[in-house]
C-alpha atoms as a PDB file:
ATOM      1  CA  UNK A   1      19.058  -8.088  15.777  1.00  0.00           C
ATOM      2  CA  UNK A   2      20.793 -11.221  16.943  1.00  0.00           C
ATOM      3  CA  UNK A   3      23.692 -12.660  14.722  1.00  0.00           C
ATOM      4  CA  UNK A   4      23.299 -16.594  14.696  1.00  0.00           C
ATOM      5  CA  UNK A   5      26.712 -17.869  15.934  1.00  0.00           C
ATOM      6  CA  UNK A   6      27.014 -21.084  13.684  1.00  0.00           C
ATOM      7  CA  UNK A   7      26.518 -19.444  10.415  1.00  0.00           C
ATOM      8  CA  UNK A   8      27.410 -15.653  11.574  1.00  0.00           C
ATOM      9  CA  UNK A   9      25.144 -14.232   9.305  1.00  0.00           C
ATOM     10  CA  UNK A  10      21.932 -12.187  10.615  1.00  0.00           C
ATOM     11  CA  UNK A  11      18.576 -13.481   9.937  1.00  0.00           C
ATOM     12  CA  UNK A  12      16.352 -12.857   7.292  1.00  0.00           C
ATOM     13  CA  UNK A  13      14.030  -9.992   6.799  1.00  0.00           C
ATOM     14  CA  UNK A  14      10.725  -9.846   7.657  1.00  0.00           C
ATOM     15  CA  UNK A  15       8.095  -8.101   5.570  1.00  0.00           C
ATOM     16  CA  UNK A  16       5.761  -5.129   7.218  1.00  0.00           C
ATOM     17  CA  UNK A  17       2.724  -6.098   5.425  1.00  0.00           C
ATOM     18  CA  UNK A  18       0.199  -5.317   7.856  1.00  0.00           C
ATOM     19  CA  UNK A  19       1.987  -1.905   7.936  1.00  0.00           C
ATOM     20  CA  UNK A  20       1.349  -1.605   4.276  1.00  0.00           C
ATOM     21  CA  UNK A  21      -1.768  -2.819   4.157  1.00  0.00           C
ATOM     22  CA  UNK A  22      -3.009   0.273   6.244  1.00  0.00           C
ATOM     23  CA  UNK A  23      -1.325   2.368   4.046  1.00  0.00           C
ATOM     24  CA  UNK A  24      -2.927   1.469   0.999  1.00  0.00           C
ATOM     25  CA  UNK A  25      -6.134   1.344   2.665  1.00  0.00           C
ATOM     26  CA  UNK A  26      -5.691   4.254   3.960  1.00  0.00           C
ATOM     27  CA  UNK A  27      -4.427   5.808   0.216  1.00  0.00           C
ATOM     28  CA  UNK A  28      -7.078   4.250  -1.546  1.00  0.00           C
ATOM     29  CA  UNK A  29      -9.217   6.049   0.735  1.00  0.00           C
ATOM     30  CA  UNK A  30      -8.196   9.355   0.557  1.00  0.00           C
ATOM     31  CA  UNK A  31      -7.652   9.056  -3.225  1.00  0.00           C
ATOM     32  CA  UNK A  32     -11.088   8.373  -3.674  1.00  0.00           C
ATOM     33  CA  UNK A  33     -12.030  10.943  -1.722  1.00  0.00           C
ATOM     34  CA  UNK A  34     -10.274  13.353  -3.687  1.00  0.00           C
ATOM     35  CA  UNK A  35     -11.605  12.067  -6.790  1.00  0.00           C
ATOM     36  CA  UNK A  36     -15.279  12.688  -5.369  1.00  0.00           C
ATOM     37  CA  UNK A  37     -14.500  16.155  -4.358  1.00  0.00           C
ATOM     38  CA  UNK A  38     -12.147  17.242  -6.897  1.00  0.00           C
ATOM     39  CA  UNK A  39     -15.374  15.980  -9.525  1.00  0.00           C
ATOM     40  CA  UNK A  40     -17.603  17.844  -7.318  1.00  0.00           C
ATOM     41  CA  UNK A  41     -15.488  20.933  -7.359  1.00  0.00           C
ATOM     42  CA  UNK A  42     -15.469  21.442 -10.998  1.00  0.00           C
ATOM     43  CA  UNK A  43     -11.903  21.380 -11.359  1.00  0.00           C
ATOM     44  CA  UNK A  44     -10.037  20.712 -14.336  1.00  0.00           C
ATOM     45  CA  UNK A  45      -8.803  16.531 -15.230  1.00  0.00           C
ATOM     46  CA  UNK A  46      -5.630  17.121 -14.147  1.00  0.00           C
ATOM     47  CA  UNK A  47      -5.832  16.729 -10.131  1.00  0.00           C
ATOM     48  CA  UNK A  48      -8.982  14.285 -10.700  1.00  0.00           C
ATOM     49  CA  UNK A  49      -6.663  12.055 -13.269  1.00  0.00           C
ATOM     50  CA  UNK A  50      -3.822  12.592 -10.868  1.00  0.00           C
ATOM     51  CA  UNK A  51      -5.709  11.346  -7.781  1.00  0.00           C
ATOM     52  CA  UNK A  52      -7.366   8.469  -9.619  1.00  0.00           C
ATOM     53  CA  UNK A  53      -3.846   7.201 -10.552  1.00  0.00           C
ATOM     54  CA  UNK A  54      -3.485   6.786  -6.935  1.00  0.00           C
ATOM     55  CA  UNK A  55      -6.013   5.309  -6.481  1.00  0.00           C
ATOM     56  CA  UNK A  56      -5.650   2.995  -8.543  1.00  0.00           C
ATOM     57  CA  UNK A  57      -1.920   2.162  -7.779  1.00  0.00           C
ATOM     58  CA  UNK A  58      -3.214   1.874  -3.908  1.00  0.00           C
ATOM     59  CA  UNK A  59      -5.557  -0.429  -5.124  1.00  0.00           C
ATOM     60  CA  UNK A  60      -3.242  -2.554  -6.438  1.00  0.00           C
ATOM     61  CA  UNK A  61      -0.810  -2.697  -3.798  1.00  0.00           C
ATOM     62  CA  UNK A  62      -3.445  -3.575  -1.196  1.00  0.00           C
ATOM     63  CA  UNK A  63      -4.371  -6.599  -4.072  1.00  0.00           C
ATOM     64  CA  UNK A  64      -1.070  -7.458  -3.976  1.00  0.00           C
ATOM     65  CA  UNK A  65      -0.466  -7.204   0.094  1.00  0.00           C
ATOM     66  CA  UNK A  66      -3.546  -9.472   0.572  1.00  0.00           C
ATOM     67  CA  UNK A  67      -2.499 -11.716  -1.693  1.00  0.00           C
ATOM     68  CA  UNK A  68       0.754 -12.201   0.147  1.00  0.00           C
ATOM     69  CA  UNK A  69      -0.542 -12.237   3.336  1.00  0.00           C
ATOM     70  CA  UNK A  70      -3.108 -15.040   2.490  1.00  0.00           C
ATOM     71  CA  UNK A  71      -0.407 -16.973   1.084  1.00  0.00           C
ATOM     72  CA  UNK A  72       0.830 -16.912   4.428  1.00  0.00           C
ATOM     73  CA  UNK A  73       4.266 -14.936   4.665  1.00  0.00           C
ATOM     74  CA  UNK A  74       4.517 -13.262   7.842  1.00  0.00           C
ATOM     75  CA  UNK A  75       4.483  -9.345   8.537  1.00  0.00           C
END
């Protein structure tokens, strides 16, 4: 990272959305996969409630990352 010499401060951050955007993807994914097999499985609401809370918060973040990245910020 390259420190601008006229205002000696570094520049600003820059977002990894595409990173995250795979990542929920790739959450919401597996989530729901869980959910299917964990309902398939018989076991009890526990690990299906726990998996289709992650699901659901991956869902969200991906809203939230395409949102962003439609609005056009970089990453």
């Amino acid at each position: 990272m390259s420190i601008d010499p006229s205002t000696r401060r570094p520049p600003p951050p820059r977002s990894a959305l595409t990173l995250r955007l795979v990542l929920a993807t790739f959450g919401l994914v597996i989530s729901c996969v869980a959910v299917a097999l964990f309902v398939d499985q018989d076991l009890p609401p526990a690990p299906i409630a726990i998996a289709a809370v992650l699901a659901i918060i991956a869902a969200v973040d991906l809203v939230i990352v395409i949102r962003r990245k439609l609005h056009g910020e970089p990453g």
